[in-house]
C-alpha atoms as a PDB file:
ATOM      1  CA  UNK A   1      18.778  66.221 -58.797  1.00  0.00           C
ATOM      2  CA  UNK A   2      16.804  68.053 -56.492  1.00  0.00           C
ATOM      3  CA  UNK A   3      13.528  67.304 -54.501  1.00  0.00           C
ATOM      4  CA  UNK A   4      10.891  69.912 -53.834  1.00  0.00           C
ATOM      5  CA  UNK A   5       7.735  68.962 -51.079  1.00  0.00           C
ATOM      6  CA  UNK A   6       4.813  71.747 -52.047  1.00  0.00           C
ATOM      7  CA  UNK A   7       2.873  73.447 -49.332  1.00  0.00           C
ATOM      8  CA  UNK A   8      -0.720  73.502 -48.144  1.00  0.00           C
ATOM      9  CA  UNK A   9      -0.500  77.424 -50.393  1.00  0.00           C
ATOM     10  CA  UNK A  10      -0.296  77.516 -54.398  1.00  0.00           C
ATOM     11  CA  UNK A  11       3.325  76.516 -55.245  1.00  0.00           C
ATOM     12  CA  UNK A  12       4.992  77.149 -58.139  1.00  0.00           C
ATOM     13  CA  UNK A  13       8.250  75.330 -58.801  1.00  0.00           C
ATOM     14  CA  UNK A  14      10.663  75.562 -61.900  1.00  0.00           C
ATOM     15  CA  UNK A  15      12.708  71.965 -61.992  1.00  0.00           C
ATOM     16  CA  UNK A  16      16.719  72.484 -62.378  1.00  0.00           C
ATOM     17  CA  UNK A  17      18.596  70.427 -65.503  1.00  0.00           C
ATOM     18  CA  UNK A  18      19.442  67.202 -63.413  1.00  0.00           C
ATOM     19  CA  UNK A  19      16.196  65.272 -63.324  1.00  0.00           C
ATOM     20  CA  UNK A  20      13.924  66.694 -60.805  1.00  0.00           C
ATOM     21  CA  UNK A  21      11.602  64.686 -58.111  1.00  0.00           C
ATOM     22  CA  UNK A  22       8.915  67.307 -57.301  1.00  0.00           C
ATOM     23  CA  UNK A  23       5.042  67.193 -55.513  1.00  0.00           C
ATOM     24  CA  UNK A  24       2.683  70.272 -54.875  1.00  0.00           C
ATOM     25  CA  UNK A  25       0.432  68.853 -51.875  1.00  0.00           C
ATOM     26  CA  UNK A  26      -2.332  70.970 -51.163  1.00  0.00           C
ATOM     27  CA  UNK A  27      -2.881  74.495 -53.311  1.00  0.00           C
ATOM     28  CA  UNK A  28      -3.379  74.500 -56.789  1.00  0.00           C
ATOM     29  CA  UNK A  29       0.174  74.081 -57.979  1.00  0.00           C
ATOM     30  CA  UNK A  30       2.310  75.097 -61.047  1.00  0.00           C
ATOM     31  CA  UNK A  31       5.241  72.599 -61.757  1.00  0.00           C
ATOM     32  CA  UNK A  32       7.734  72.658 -64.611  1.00  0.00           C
ATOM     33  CA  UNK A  33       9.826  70.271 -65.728  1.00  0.00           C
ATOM     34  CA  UNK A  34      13.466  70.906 -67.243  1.00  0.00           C
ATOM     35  CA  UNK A  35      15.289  68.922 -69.897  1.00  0.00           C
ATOM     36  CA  UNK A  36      16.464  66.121 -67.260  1.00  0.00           C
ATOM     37  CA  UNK A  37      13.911  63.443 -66.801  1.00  0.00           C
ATOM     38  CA  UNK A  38      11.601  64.685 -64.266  1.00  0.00           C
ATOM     39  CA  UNK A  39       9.172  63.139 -62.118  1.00  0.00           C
ATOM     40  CA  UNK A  40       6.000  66.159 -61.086  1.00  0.00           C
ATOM     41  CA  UNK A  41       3.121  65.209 -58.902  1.00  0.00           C
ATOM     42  CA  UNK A  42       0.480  67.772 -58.369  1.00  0.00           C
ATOM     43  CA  UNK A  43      -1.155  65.834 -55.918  1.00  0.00           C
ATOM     44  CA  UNK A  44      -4.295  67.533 -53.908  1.00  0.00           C
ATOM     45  CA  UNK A  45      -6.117  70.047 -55.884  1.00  0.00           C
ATOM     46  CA  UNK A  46      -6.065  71.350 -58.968  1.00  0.00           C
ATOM     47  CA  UNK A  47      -2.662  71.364 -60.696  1.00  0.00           C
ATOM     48  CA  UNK A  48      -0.769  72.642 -63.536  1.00  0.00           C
ATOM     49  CA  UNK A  49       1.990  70.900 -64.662  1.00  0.00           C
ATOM     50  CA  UNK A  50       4.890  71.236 -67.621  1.00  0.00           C
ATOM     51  CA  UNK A  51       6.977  68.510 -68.646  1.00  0.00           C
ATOM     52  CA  UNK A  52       9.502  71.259 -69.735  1.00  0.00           C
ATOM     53  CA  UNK A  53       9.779  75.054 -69.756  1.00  0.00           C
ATOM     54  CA  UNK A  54       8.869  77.805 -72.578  1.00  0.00           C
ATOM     55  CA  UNK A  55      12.724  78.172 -72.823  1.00  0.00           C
ATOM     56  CA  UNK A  56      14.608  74.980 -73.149  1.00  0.00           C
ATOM     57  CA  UNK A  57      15.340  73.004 -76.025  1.00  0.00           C
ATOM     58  CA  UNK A  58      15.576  70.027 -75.635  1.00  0.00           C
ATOM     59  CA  UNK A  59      13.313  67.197 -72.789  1.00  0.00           C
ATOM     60  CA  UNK A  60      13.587  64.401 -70.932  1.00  0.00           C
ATOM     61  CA  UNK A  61      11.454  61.817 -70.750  1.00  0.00           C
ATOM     62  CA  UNK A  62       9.191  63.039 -67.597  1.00  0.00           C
ATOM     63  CA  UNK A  63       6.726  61.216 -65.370  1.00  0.00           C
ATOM     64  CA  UNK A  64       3.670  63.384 -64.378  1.00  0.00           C
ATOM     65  CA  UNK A  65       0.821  62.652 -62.115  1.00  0.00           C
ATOM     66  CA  UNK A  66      -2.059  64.812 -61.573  1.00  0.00           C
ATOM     67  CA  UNK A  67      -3.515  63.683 -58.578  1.00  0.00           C
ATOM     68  CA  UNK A  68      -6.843  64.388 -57.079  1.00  0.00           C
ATOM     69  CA  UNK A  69      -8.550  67.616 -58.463  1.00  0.00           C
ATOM     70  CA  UNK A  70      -9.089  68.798 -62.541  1.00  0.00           C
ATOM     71  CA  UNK A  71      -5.697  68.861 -63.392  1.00  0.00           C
ATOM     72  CA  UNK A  72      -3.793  70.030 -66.508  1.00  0.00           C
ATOM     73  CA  UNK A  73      -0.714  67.748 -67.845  1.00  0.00           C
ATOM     74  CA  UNK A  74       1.071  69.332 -70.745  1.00  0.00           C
ATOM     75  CA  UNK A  75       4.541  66.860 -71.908  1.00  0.00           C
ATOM     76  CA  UNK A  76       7.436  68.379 -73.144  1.00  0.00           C
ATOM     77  CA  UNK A  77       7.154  70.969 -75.950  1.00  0.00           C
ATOM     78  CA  UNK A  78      10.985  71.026 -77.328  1.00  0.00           C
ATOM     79  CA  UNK A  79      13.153  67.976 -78.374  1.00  0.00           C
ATOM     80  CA  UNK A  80      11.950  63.969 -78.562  1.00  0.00           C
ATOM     81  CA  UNK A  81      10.571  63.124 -75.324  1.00  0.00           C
ATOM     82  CA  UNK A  82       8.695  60.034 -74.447  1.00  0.00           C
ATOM     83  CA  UNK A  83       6.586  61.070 -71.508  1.00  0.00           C
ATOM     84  CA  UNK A  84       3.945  59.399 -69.213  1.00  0.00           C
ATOM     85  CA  UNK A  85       1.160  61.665 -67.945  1.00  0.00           C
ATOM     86  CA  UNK A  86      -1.482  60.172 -65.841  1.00  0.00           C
ATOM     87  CA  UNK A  87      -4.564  62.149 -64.455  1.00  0.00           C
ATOM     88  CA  UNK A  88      -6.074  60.011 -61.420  1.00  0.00           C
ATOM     89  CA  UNK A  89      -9.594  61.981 -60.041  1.00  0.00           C
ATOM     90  CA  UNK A  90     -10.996  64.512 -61.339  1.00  0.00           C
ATOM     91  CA  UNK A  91     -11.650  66.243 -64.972  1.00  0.00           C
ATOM     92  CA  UNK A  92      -8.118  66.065 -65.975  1.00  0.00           C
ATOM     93  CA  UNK A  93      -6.944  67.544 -69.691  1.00  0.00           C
ATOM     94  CA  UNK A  94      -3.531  65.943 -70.883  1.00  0.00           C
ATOM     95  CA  UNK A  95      -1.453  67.274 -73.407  1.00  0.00           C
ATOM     96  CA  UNK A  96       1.293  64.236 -75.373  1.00  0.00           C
ATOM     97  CA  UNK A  97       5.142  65.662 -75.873  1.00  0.00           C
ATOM     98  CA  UNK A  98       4.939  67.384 -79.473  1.00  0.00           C
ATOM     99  CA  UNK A  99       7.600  64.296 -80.558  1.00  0.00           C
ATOM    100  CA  UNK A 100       7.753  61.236 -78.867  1.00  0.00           C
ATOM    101  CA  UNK A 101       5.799  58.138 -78.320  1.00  0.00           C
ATOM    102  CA  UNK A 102       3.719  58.934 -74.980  1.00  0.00           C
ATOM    103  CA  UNK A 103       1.679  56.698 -72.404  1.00  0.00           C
ATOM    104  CA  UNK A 104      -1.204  58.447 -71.250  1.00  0.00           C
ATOM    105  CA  UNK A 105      -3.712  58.025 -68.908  1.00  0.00           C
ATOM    106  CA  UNK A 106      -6.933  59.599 -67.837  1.00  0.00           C
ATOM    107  CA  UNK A 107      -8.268  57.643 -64.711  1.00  0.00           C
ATOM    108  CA  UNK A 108     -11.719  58.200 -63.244  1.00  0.00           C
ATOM    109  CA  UNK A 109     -13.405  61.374 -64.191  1.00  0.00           C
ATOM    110  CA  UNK A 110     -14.474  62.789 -67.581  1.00  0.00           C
ATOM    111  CA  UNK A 111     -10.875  63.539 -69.165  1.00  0.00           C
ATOM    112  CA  UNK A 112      -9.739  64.909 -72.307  1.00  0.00           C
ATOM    113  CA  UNK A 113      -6.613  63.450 -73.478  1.00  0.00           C
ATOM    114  CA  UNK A 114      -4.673  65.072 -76.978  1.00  0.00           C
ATOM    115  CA  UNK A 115      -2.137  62.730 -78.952  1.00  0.00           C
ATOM    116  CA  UNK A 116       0.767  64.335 -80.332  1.00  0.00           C
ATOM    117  CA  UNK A 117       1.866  65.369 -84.012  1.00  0.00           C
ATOM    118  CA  UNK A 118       4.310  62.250 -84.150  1.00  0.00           C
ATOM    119  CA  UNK A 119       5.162  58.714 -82.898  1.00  0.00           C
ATOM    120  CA  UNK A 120       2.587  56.612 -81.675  1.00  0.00           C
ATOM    121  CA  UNK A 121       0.867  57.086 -78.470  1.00  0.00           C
ATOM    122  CA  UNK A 122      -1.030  55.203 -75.794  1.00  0.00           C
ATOM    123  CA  UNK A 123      -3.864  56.589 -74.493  1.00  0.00           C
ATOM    124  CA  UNK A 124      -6.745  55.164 -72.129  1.00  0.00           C
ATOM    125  CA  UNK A 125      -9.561  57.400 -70.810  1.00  0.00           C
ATOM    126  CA  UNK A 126      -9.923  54.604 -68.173  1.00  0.00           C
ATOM    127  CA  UNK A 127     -13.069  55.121 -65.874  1.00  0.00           C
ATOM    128  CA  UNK A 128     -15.748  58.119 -66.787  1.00  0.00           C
ATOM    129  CA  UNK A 129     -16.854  59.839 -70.319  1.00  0.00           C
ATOM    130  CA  UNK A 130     -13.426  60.979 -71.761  1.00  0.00           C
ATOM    131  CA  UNK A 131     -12.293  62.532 -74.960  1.00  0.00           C
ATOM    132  CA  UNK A 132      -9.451  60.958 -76.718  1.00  0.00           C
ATOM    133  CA  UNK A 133      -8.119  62.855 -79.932  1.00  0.00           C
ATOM    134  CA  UNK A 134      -5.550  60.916 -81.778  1.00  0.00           C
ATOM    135  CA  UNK A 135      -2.508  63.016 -83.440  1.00  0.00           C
ATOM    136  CA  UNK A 136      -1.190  62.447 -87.138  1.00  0.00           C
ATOM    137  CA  UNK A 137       0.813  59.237 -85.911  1.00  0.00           C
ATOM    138  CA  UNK A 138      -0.302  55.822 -84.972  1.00  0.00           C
ATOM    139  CA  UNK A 139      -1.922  55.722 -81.399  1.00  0.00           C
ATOM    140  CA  UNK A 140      -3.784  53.224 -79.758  1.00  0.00           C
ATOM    141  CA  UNK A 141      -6.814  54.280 -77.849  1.00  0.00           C
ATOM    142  CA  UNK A 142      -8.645  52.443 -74.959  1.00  0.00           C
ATOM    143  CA  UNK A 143     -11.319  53.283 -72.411  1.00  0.00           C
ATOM    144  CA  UNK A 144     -13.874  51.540 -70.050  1.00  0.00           C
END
């Protein structure tokens, strides 16, 4: 497992197999996960973050937080993975795993938040005027 502490520039950081622990600080920051569970906060700024890479096959089941800024959360592409995503401030766009039931979580702002194409999901827009869009599997929705 490694850790990675961001900078005050734009970081970009590619998570190793063992189940990373990584946060951007300040910069707009790329992370990507890896198929251990990973845990990516973007924190300041505005933040791109992968729950897995283009290349792997299979995912973990990944924790990522956006932080403060319009952030993009995208969870894991390959494999079953069961991820939590949560956007905090901003106008935050998360993306559900392709397969796996995901909690997801807007938080203040106006956030859109996309269910995946199986397994149920849990999504709440929380505070501001969000977008949910339910996949082809049974989600719940909620909002304030």
């Amino acid at each position: 497992m490694a850790i990675f502490i961001g900078t005050d520039s734009n970081d970009i950081y590619l998570a190793t197999t063992e189940g990373d622990n990584a946060r951007g600080d300040r910069g707009d920051d790329t992370l990507i996960g890896n198929s251990g569970s990973d845990t990516l906060n973007g924190n300041a700024n505005n933040d791109l973050l992968f729950a897995d890479s283009a290349t792997q096959t299979a995912g973990g089941n990944d924790i990522l937080f956006g932080g403060q800024g319009d952030d993009t959360l995208v969870g894991a592409r390959f494999g079953f993975s069961a991820d939590s995503l949560g956007g905090n401030r901003g106008k935050d766009l998360l993306i559900a795993s392709t397969n796996g039931g995901n909690t997801l979580f807007g938080g203040q702002g106006n956030d859109t938040i996309y269910g995946s194409v199986s397994n149920g999901n849990t999504m709440n827009g929380d505070l501001g005027n969000d977008l949910l869009i339910a996949g082809r599997s049974s989600d719940s929705h909620a909002g304030r």
